[in-house]
C-alpha atoms as a PDB file:
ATOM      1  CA  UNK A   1     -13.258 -88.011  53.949  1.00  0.00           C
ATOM      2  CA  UNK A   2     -14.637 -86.408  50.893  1.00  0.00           C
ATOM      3  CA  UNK A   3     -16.766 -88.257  48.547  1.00  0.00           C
ATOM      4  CA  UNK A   4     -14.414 -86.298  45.623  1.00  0.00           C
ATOM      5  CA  UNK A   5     -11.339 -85.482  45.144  1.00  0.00           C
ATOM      6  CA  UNK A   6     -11.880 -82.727  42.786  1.00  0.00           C
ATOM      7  CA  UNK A   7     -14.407 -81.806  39.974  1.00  0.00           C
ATOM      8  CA  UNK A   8     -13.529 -80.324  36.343  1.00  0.00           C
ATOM      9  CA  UNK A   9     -15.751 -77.776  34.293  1.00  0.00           C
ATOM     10  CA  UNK A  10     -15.623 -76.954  31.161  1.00  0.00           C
ATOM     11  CA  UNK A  11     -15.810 -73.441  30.113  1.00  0.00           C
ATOM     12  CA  UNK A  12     -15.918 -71.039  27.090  1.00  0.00           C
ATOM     13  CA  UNK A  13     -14.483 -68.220  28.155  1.00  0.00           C
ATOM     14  CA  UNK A  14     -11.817 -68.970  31.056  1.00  0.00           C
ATOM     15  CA  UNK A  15     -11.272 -65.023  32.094  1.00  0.00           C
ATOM     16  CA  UNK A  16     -14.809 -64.756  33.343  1.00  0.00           C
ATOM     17  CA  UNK A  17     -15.380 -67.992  34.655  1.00  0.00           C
ATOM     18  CA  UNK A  18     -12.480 -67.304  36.926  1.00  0.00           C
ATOM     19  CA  UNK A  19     -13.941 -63.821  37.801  1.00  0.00           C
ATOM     20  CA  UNK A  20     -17.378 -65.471  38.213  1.00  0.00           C
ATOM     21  CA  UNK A  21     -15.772 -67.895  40.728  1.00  0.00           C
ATOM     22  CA  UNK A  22     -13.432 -65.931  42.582  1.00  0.00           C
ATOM     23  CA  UNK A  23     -16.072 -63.904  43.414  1.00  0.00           C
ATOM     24  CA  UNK A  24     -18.335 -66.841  44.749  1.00  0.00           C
ATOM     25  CA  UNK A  25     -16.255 -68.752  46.341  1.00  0.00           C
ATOM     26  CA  UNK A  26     -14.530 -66.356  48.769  1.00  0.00           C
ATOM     27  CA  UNK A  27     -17.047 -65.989  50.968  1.00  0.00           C
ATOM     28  CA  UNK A  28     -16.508 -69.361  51.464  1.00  0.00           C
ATOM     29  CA  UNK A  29     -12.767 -69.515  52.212  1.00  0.00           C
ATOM     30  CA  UNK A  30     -12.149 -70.716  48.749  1.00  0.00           C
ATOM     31  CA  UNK A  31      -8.789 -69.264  46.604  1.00  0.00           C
ATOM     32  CA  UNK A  32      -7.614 -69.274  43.126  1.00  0.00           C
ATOM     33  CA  UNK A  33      -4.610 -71.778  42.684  1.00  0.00           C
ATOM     34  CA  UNK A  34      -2.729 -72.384  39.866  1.00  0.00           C
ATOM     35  CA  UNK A  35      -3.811 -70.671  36.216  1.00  0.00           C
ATOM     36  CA  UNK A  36      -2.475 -71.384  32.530  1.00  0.00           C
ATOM     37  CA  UNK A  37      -3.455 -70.279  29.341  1.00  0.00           C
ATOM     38  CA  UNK A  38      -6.346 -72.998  29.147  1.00  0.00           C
ATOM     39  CA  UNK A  39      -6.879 -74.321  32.862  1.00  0.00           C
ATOM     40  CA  UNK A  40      -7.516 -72.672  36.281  1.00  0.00           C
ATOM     41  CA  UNK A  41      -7.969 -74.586  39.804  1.00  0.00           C
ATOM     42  CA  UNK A  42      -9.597 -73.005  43.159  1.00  0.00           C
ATOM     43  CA  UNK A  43      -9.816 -74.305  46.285  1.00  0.00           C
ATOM     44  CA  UNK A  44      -8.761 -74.731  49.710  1.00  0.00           C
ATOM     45  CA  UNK A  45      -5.213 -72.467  49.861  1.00  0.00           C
ATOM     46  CA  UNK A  46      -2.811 -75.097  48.445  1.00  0.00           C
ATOM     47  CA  UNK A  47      -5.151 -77.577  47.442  1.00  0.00           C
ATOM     48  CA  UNK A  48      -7.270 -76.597  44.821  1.00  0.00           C
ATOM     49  CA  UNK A  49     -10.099 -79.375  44.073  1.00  0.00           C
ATOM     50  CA  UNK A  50     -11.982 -77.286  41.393  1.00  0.00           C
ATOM     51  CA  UNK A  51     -11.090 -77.302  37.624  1.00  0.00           C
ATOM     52  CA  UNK A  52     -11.809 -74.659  35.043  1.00  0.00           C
ATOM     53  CA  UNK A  53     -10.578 -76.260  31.752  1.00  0.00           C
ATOM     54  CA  UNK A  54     -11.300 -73.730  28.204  1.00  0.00           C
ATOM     55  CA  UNK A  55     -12.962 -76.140  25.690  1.00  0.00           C
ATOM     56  CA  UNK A  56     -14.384 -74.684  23.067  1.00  0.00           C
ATOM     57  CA  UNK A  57     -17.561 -76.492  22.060  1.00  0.00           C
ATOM     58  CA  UNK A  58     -21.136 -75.883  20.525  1.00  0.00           C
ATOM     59  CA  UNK A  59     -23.041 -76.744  23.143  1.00  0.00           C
ATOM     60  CA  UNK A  60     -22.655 -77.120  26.848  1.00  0.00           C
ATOM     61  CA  UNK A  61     -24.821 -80.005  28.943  1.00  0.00           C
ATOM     62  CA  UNK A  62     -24.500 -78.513  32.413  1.00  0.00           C
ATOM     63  CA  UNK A  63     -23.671 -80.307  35.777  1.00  0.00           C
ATOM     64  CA  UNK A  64     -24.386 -79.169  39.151  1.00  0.00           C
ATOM     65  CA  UNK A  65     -21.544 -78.572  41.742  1.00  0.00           C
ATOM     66  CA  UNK A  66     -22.573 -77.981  45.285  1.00  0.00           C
ATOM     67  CA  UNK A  67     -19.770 -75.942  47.593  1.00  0.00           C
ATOM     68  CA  UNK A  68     -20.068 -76.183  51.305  1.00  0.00           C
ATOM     69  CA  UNK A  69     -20.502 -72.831  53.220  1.00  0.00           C
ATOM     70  CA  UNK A  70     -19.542 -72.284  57.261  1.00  0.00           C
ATOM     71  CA  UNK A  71     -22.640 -69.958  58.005  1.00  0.00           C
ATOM     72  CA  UNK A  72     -26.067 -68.949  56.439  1.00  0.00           C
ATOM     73  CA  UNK A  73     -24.621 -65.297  55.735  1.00  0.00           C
ATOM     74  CA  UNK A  74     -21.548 -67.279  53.777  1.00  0.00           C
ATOM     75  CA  UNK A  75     -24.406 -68.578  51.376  1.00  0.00           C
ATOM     76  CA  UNK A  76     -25.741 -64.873  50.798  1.00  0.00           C
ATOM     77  CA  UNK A  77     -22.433 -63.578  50.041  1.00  0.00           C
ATOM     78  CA  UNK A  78     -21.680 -66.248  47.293  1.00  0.00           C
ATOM     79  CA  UNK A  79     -25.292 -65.758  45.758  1.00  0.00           C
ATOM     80  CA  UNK A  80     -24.578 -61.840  45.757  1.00  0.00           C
ATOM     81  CA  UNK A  81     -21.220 -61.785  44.912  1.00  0.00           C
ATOM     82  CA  UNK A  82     -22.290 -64.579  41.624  1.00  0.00           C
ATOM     83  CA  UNK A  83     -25.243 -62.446  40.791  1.00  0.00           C
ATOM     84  CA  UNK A  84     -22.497 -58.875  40.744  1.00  0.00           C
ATOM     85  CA  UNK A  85     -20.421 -61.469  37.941  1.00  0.00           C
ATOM     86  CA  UNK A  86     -23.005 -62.330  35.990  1.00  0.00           C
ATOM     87  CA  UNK A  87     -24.683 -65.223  37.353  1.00  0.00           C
ATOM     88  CA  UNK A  88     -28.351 -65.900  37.343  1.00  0.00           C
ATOM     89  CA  UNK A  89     -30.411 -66.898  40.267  1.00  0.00           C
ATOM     90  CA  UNK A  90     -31.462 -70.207  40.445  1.00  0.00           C
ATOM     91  CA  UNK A  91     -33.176 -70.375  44.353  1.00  0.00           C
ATOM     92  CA  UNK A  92     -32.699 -67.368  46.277  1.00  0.00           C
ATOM     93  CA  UNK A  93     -30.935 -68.000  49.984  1.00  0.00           C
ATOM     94  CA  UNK A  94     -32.913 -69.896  52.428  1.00  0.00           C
ATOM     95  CA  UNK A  95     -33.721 -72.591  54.170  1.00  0.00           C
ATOM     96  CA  UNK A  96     -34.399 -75.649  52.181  1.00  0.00           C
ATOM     97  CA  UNK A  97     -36.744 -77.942  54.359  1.00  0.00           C
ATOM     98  CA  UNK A  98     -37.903 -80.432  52.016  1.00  0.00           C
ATOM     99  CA  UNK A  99     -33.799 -81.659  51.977  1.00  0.00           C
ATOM    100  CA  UNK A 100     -33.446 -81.365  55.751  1.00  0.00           C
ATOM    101  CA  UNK A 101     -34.139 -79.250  58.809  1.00  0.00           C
ATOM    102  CA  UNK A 102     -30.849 -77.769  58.777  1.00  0.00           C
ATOM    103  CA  UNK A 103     -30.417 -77.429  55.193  1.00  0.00           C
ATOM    104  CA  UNK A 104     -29.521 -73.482  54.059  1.00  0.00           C
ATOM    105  CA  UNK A 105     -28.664 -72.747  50.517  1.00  0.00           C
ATOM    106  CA  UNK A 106     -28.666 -70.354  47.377  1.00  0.00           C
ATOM    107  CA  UNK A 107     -27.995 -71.389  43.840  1.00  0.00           C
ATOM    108  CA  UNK A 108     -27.057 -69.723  40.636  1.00  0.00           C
ATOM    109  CA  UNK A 109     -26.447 -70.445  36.999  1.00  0.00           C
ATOM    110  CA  UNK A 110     -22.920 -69.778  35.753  1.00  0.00           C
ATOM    111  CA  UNK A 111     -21.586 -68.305  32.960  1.00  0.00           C
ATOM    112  CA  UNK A 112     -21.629 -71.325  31.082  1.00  0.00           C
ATOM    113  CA  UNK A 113     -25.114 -72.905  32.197  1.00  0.00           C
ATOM    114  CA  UNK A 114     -23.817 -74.857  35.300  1.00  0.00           C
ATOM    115  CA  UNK A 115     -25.798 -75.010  38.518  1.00  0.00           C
ATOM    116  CA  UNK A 116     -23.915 -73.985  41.515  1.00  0.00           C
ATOM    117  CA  UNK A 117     -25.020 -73.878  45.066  1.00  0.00           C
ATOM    118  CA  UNK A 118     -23.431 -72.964  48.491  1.00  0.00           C
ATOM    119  CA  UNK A 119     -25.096 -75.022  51.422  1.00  0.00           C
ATOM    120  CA  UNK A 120     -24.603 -74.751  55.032  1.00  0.00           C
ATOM    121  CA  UNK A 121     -26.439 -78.564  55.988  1.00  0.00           C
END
């Protein structure tokens, strides 16, 4: 069982975060679900567990969201394919010893100052 049942960012422009995360998360077997004008989800197909929600505020704090990946080359397509939408690299892909032996991971900054990974543990 998952520790979450879904997680909810906010965002200031919703157009490219969706862009931004439809490109990093299908390399990871991740989809766009249901959109409106100020919300967009993603997810497994038919279950989406990730929420976009427009807010418009001065000043974003940031929160760290960690997707899992099935294979190290998984990772390098979501840190190339957020880096092609405007991301900023945050840890390159690679192995990540200090957390565990098996631990393989990249991580970028979104659009709106988040820190997102993709890990294959």
């Amino acid at each position: 069982m998952s520790m979450f049942d879904h997680v909810g960012l906010r965002v200031h422009d919703l157009a490219a975060s969706c862009r931004f995360y439809e490109a990093v998360l299908a390399p990871l077997g991740f989809v766009a679900g249901p959109r409106g004008d100020d919300y967009a989800g993603f997810g497994p197909p038919g279950a989406p567990s990730l929420w976009l929600h427009l807010h418009d505020f001065p000043r974003l704090t940031g929160c760290h969201v960690a997707f899992s990946a099935k294979t190290p080359e998984a990772v390098q397509a979501f840190h190339a394919a957020g880096l092609r939408e405007g991301g900023r690299d945050n840890g390159a892909p690679g192995p990540r010893p200090a957390y565990s032996e098996s631990y393989y991971a990249a991580f970028l900054i979104d659009p709106d100052g988040n820190n997102v990974e993709a890990v294959r543990a």
